[in-house]
Protein backbone atom coordinates (compact mmCIF):
# COMPACT_ATOMS: atom_id res chain seq x y z
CA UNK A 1 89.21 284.05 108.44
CA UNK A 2 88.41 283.84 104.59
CA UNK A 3 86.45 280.01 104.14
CA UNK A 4 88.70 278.00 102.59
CA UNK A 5 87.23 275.70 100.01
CA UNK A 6 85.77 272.13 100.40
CA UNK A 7 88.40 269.08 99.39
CA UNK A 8 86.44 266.26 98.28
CA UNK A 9 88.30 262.94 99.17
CA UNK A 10 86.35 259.91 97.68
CA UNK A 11 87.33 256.30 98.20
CA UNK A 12 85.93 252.72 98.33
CA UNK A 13 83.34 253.69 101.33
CA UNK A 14 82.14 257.21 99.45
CA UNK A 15 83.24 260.63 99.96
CA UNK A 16 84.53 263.23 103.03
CA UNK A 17 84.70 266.73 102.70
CA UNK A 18 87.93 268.82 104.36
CA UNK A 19 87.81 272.29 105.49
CA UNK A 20 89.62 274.49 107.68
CA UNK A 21 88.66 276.72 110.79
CA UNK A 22 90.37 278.55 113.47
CA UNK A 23 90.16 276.81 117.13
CA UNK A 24 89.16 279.98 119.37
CA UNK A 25 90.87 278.47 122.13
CA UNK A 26 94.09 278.06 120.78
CA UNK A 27 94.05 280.19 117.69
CA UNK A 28 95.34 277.92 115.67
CA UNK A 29 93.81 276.94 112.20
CA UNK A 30 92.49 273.23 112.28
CA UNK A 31 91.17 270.96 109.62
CA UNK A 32 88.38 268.86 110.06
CA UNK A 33 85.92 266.85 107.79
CA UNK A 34 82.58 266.46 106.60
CA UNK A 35 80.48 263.41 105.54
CA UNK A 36 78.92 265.47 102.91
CA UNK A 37 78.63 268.48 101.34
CA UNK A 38 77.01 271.43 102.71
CA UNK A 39 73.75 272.57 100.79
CA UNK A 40 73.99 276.02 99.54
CA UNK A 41 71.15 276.85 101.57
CA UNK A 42 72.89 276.27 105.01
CA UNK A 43 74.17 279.18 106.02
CA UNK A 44 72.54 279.57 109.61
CA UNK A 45 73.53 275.80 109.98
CA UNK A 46 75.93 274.21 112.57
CA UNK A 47 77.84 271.55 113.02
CA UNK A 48 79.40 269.91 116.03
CA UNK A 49 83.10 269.79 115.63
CA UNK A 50 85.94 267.86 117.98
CA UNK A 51 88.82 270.55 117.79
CA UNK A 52 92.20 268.89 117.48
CA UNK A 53 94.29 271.69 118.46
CA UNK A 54 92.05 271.65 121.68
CA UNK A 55 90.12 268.08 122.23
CA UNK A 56 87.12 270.68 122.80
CA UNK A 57 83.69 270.47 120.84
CA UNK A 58 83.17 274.08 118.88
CA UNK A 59 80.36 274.67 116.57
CA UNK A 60 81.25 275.50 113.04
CA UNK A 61 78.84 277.37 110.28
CA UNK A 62 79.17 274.34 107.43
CA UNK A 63 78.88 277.44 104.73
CA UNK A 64 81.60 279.69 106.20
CA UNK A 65 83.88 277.42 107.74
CA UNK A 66 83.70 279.79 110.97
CA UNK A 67 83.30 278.90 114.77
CA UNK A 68 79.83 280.63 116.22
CA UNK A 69 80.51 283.67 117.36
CA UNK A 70 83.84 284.21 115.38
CA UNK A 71 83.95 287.88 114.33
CA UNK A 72 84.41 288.91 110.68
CA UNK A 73 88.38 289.48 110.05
């Protein structure tokens, strides 16, 4: 899956970032959120996600928006 670009939602208590992965249990494409925006120097960096589609914890690169160990489509 292509990374889909970072949606910056900013309010009275600061900013969250959206992006979208795939669930690799359920195959489904999910959205979650960041409290900030990943550095461009990140890319071997992982962040704990809960999975909505699955109520399962998945890691996902901050950079690419993939799960670890999600091939290249």
């Amino acid at each position: 899956m292509a990374k889909v670009g970072l949606i910056e939602m900013s309010g009275e208590w600061g900013s969250m970032f959206a992006f979208v992965y795939r669930c690799p249990s359920t195959g489904l494409n999910v959205q979650g959120w960041f409290t900030d925006e990943p550095a461009a120097n990140e890319t071997d960096s992982y962040e704990t996600v809960k999975c909505l589609a699955c109520n399962q914890l998945h890691l996902i690169n901050r950079a690419t928006g993939k799960t670890i160990g999600q091939d290249d489509e």
